[in-house]
C-alpha atoms as a PDB file:
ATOM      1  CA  UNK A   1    -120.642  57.028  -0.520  1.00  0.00           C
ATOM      2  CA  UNK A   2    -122.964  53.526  -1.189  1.00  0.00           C
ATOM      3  CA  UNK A   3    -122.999  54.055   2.943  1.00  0.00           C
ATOM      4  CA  UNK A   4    -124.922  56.968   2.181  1.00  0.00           C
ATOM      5  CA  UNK A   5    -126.957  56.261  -0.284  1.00  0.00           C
ATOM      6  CA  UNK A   6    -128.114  53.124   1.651  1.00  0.00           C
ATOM      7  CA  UNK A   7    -129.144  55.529   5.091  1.00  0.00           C
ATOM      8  CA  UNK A   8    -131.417  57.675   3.183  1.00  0.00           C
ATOM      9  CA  UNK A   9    -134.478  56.131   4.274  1.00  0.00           C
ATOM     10  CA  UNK A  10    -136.184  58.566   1.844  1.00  0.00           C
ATOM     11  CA  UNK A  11    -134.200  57.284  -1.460  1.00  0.00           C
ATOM     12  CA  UNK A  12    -134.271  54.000  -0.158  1.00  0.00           C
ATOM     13  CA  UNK A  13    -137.923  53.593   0.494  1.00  0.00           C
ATOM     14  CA  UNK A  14    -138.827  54.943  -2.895  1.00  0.00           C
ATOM     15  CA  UNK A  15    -136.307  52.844  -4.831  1.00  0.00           C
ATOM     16  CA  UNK A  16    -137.902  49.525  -3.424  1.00  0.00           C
ATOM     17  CA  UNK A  17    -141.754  51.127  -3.864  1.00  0.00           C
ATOM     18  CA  UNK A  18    -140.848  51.439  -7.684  1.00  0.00           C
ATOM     19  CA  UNK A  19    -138.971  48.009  -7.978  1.00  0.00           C
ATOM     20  CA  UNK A  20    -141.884  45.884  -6.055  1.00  0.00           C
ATOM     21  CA  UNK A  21    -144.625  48.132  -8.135  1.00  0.00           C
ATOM     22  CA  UNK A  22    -142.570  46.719 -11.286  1.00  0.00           C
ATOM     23  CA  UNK A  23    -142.104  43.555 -10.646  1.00  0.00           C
ATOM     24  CA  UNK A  24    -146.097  42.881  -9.669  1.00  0.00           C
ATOM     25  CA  UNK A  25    -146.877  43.499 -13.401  1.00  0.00           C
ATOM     26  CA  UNK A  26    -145.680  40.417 -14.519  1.00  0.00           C
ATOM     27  CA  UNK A  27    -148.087  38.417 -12.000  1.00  0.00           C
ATOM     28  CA  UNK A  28    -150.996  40.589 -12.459  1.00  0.00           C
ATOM     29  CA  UNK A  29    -150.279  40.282 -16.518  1.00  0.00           C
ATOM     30  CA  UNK A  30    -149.550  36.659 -16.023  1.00  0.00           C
ATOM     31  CA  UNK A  31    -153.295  36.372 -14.193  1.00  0.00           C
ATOM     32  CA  UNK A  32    -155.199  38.537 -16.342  1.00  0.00           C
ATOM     33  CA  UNK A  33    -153.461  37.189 -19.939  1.00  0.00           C
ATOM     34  CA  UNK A  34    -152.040  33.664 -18.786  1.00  0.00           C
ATOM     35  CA  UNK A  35    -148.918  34.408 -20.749  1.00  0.00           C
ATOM     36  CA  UNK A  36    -145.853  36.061 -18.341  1.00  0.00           C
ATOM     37  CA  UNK A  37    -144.068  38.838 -20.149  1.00  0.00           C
ATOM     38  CA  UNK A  38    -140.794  40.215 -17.886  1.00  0.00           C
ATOM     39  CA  UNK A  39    -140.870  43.165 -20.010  1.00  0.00           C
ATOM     40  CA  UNK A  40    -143.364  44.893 -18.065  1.00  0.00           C
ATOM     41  CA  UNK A  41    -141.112  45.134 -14.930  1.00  0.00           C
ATOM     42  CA  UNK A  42    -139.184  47.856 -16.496  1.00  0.00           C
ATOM     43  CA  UNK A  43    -142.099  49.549 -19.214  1.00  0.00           C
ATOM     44  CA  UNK A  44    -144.392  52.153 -18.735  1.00  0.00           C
ATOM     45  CA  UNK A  45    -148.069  51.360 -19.029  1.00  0.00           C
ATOM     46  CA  UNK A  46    -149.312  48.470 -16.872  1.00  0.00           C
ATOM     47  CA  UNK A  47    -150.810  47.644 -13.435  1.00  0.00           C
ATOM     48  CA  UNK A  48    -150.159  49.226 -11.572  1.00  0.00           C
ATOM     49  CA  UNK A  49    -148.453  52.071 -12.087  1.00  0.00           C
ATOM     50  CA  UNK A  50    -144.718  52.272 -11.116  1.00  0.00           C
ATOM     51  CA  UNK A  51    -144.671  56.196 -11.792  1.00  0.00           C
ATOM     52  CA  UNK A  52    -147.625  56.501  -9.829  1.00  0.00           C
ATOM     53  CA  UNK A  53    -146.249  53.908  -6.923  1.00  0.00           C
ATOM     54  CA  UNK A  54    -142.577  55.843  -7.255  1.00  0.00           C
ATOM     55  CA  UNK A  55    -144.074  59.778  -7.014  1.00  0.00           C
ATOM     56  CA  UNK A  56    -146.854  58.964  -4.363  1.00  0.00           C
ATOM     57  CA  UNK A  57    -143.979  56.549  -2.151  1.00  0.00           C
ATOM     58  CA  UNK A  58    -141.454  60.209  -2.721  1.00  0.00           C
ATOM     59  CA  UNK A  59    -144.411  62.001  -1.317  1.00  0.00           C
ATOM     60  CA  UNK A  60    -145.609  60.078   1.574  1.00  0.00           C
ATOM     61  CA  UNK A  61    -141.642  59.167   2.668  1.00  0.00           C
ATOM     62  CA  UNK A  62    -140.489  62.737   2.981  1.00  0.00           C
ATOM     63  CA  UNK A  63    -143.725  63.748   5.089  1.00  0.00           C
ATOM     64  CA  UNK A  64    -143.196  60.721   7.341  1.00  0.00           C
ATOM     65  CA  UNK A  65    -139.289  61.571   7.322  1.00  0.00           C
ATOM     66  CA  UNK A  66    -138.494  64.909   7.220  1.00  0.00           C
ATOM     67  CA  UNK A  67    -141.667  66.152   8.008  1.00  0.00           C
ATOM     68  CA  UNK A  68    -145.241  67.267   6.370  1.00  0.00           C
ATOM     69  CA  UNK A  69    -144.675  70.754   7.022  1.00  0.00           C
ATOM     70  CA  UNK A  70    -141.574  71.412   5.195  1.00  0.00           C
ATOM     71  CA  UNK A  71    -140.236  72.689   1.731  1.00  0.00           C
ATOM     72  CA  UNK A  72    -139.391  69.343   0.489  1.00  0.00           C
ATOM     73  CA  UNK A  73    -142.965  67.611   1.473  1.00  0.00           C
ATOM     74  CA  UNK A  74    -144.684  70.518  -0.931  1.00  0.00           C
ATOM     75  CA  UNK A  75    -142.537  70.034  -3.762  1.00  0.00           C
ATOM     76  CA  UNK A  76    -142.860  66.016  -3.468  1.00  0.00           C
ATOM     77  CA  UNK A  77    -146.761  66.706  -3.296  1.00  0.00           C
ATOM     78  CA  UNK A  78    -146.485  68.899  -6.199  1.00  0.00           C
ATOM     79  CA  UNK A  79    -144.550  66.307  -8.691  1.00  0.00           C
ATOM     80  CA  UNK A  80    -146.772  63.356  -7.539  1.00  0.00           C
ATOM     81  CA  UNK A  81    -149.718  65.862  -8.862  1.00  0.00           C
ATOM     82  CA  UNK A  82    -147.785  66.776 -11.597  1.00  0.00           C
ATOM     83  CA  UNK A  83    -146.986  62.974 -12.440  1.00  0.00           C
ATOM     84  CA  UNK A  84    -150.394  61.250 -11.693  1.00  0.00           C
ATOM     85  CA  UNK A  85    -152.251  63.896 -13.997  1.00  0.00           C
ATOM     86  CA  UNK A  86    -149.471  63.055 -16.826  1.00  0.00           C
ATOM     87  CA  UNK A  87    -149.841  59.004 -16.136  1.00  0.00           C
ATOM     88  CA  UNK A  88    -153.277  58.877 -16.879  1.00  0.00           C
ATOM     89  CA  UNK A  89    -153.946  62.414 -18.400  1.00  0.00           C
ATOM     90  CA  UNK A  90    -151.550  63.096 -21.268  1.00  0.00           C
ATOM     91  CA  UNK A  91    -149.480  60.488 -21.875  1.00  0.00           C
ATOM     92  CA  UNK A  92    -153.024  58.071 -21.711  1.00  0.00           C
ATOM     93  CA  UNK A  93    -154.383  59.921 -24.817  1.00  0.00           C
ATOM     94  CA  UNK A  94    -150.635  59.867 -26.149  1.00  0.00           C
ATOM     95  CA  UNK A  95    -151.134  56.094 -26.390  1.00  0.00           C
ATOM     96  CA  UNK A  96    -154.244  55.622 -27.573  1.00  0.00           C
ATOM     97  CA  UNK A  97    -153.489  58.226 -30.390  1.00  0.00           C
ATOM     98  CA  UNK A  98    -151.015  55.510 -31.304  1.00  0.00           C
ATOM     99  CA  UNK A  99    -153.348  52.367 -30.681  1.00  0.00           C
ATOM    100  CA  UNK A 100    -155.800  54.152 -33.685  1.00  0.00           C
ATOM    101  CA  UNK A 101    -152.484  55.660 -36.106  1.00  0.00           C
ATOM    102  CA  UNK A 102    -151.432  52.179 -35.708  1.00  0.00           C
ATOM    103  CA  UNK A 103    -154.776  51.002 -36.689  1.00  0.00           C
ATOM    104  CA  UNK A 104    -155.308  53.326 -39.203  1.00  0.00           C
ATOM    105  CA  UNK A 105    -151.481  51.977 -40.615  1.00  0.00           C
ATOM    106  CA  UNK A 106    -152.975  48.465 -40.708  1.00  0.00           C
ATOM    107  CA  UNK A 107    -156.478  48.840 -42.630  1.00  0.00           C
ATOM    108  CA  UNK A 108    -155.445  51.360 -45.328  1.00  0.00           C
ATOM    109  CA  UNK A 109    -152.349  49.983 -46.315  1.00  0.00           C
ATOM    110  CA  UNK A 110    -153.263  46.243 -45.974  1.00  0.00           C
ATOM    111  CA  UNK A 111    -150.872  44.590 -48.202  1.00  0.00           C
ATOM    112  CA  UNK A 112    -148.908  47.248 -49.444  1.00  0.00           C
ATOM    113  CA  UNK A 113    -145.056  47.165 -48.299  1.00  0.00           C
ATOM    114  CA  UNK A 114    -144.603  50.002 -45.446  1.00  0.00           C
ATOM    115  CA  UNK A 115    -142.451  50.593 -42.919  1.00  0.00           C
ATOM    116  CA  UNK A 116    -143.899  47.390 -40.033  1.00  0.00           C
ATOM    117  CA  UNK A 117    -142.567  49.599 -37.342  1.00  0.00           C
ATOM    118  CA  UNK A 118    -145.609  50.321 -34.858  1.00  0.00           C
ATOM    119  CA  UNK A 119    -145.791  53.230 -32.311  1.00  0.00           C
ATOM    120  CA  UNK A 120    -145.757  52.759 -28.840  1.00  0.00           C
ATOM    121  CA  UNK A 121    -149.241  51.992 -27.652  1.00  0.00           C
ATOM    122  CA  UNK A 122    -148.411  51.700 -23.751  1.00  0.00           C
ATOM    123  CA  UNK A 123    -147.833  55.352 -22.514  1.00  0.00           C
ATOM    124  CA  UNK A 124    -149.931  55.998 -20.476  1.00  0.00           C
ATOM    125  CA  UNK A 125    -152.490  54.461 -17.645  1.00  0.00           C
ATOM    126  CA  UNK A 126    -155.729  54.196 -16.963  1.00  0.00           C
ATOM    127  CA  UNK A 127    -157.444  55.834 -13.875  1.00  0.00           C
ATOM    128  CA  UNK A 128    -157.393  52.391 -12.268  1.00  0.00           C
ATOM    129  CA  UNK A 129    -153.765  51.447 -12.513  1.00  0.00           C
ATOM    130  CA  UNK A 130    -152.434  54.981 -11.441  1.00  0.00           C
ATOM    131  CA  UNK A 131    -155.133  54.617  -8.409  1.00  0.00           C
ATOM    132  CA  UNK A 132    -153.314  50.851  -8.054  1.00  0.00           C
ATOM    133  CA  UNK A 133    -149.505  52.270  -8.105  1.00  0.00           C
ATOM    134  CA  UNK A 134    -150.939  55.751  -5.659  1.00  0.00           C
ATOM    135  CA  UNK A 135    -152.282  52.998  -3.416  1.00  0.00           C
ATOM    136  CA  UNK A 136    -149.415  50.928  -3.528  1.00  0.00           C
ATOM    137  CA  UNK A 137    -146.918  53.293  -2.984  1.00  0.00           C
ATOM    138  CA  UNK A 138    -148.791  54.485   0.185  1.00  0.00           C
ATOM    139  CA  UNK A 139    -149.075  50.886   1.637  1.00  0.00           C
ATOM    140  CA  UNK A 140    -145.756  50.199   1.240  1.00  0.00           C
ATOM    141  CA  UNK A 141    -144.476  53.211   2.573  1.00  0.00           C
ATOM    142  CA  UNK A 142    -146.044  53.398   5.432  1.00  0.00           C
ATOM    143  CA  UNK A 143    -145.483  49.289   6.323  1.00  0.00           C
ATOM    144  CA  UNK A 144    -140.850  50.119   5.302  1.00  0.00           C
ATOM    145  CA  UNK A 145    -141.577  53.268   8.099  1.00  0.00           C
ATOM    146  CA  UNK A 146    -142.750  51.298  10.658  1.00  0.00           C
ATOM    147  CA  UNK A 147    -140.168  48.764  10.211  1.00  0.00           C
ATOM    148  CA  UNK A 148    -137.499  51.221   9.542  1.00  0.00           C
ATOM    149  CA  UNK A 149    -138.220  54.253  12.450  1.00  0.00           C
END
């Protein structure tokens, strides 16, 4: 069964797209903050965008694979639409709903005892990191196919 698993190129290719999208986070928060936080491998939010990387790698590797005119390349085409407009679309605004709840948390009840827990601010991504993680997940892609046909 692992045998399997390992020879679909598909599977395969997208699984690594999504790990090496993750693990650049760190670096690229480590530059841009100067403090590393491992976290970010495995959170959403970030740059760039391991959903983005992940859907757009699925897309590109069945086309390349399988084929661009089949069943399978439209419905991979489909959820990377589906999951780009949701990555920096919904679940964007879904954060930065809690970025000003959690503000509005801190200035009106400054000093009285409430609950400390904070909502999730990192949902979402901006237009640039979901372009980062669309643009990733096509490089590397297309450089695993030409080692791997």
């Amino acid at each position: 069964m692992m045998q399997q698993i390992f020879s679909n190129q598909i599977l395969v290719t997208t699984f690594l797209t999504w790990l090496l999208a993750g693990l650049m986070k760190v670096p690229i928060e480590y530059w841009e903050t100067r403090q590393w936080n491992w976290a970010l491998w495995f959170s959403s939010g970030g740059m760039p965008s391991q959903h983005s990387a992940l859907v757009t790698s699925t897309m590109l590797a069945v086309g390349l694979y399988s084929g661009f005119n089949t069943p399978a390349f439209a419905i991979a085409f489909t959820l990377m639409i589906v999951v780009l407009y949701d990555a920096a679309g919904i679940r964007r605004q879904a954060g930065l709903q809690a970025a000003k709840i959690n503000k509005l948390i801190n200035e009106f009840f400054a000093g009285q005892p409430i609950s400390e827990d904070q909502l999730k601010e990192v949902l979402g991504h901006t237009p640039r990191e979901v372009m980062a993680g669309s643009g990733f997940g096509l490089v590397f892609t297309i450089l695993i196919w030409l080692v791997w046909r």
